[in-house]
Each structure stands twice: as C-alpha cells, then as structure tokens.
C-alpha atoms as a PDB file:
ATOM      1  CA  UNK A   1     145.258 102.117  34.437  1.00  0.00           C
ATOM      2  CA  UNK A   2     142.211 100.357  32.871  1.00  0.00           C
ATOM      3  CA  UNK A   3     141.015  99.635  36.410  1.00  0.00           C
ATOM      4  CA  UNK A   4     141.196 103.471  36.923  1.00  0.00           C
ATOM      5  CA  UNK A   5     139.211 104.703  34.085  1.00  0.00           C
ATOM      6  CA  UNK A   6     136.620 102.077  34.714  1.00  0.00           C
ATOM      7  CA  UNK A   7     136.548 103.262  38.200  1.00  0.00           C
ATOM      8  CA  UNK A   8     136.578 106.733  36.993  1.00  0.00           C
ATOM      9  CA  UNK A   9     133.662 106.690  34.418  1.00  0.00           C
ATOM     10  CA  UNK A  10     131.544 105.093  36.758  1.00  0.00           C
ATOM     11  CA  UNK A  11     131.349 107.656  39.128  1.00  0.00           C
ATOM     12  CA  UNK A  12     131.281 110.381  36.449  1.00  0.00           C
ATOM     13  CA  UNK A  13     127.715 108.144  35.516  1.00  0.00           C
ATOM     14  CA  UNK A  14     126.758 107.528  39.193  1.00  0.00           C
ATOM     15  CA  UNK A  15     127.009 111.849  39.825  1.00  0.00           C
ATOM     16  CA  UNK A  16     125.415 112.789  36.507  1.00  0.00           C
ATOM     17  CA  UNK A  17     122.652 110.261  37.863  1.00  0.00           C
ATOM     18  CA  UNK A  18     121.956 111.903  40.724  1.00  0.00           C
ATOM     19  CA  UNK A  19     122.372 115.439  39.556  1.00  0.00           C
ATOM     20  CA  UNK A  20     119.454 114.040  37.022  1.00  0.00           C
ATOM     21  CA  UNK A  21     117.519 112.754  39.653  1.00  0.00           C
ATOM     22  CA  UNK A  22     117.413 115.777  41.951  1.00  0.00           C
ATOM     23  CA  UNK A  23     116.728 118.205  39.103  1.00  0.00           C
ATOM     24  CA  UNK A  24     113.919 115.912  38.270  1.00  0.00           C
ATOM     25  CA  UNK A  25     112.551 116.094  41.977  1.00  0.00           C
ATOM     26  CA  UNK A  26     113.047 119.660  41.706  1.00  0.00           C
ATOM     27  CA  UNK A  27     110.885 120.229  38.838  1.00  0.00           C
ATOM     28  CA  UNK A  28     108.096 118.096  40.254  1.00  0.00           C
ATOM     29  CA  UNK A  29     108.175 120.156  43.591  1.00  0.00           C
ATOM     30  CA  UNK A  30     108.070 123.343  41.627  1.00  0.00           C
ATOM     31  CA  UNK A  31     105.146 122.641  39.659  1.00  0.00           C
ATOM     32  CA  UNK A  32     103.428 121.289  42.818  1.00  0.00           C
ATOM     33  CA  UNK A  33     104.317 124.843  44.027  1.00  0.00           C
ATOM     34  CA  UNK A  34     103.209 126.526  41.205  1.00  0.00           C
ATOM     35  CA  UNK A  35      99.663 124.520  41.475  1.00  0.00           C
ATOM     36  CA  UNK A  36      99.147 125.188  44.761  1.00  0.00           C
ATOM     37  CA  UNK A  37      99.938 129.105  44.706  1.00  0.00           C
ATOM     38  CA  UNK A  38      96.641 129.141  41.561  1.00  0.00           C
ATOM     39  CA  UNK A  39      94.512 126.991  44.007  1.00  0.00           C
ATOM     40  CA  UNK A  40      95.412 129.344  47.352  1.00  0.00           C
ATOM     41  CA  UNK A  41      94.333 132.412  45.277  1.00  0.00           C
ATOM     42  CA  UNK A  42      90.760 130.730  45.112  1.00  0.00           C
ATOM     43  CA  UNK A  43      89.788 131.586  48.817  1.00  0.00           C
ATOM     44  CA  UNK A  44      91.484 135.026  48.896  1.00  0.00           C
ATOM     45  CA  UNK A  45      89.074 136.048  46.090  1.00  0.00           C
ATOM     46  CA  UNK A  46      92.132 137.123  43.762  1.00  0.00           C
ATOM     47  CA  UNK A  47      90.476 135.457  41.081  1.00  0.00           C
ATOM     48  CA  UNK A  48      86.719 135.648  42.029  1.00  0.00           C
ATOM     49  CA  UNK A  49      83.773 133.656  43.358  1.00  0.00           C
ATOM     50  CA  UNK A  50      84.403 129.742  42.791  1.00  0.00           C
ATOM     51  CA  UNK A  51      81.374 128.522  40.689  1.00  0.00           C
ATOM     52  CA  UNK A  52      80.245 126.080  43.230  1.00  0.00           C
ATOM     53  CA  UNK A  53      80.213 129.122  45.694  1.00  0.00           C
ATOM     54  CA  UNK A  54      78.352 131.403  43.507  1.00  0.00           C
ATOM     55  CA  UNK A  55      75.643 128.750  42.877  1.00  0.00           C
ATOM     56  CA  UNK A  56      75.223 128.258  46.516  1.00  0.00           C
ATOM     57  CA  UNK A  57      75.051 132.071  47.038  1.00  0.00           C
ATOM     58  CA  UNK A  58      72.348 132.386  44.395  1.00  0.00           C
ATOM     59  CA  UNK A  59      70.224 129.083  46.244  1.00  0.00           C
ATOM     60  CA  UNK A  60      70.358 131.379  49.651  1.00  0.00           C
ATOM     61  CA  UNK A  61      69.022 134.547  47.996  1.00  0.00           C
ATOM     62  CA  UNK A  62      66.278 132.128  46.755  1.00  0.00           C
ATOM     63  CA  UNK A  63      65.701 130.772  49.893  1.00  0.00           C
ATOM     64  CA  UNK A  64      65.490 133.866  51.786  1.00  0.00           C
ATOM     65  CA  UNK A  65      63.499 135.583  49.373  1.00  0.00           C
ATOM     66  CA  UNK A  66      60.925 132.033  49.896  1.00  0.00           C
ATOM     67  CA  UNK A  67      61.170 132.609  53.607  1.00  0.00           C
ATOM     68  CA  UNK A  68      60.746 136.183  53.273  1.00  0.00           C
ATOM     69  CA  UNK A  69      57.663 135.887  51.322  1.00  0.00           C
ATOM     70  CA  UNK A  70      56.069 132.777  53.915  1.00  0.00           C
ATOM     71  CA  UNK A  71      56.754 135.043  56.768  1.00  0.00           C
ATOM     72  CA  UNK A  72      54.963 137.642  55.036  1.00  0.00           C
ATOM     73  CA  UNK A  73      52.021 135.510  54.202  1.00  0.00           C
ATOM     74  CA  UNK A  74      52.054 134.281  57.584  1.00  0.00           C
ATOM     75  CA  UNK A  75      51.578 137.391  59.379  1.00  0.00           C
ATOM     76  CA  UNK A  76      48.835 138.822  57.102  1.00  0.00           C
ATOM     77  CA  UNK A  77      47.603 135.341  57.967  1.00  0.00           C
ATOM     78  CA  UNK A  78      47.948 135.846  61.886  1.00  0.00           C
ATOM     79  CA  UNK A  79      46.499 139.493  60.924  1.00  0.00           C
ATOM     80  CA  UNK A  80      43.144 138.600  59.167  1.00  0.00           C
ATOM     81  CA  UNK A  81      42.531 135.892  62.255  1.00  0.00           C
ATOM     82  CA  UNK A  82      43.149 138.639  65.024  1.00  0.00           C
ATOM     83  CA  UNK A  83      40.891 141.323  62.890  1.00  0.00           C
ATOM     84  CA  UNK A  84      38.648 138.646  62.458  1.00  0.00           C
ATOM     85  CA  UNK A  85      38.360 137.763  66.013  1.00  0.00           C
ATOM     86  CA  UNK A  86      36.931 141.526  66.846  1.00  0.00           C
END
C-alpha cells in the first residue's frame, strides 16, 4: 500500500510538471505573438512612418530639391553658352 501511494504521488508530481511546463511554453509563445502582431503593424502604416523611414524620406526631398536646383543651374548654364555663341 506504501508502494502504491509512492507510486501514486509521483505521477500526480510528474503531470503537474508537465501541465507547468506547457503553460509556461504557452505563455512564451503568446507574448512572442503578441510582439510580433506590434512589429507587423509597422509596415502596414497602422501606427505611422518608422523614424528611420521618415529621416530617409526627408534626405530624398533634400536631395531632389539639390538636384533640382543643379539641373536648373545647369541649363541656364547651357543657355548663356548657346546665347552667347550668336
């Protein structure tokens, strides 16, 4: 009878083990879940611009607007040479 209840509250131990170890893994996954969904909403734009995209936007305008202005200068450039030629 001894040899029973041993026998007995060891597997009682042994489940309540595992039951503790899969609601552990469980909670892990889940707030792996929950981290993921908050990143994925990044690139759909349900929470804006990243900041490392809007700083890269705002280094194109500048860029354009430096091209923009070149070309510009260029062409009155390639303007005053032809009307010069005359």
């Amino acid at each position: 009878m001894v040899v029973g209840a041993a026998i007995g509250t060891w597997a009682y131990f042994g489940i309540i083990e595992r039951l503790n170890t899969i609601e552990n893994k469980f909670v892990l996954i889940e707030a792996d879940l929950n981290q993921n969904t908050e990143f994925h909403k990044w690139p759909r734009g349900d929470m804006g611009v990243l900041p490392a995209d809007s700083e890269q936007y705002m280094l194109i305008e500048h860029l354009a607007e430096q091209l923009e202005s070149s070309k510009n200068r260029l062409m009155k450039a390639a303007h005053h040479m032809t009307s010069n030629k005359s």
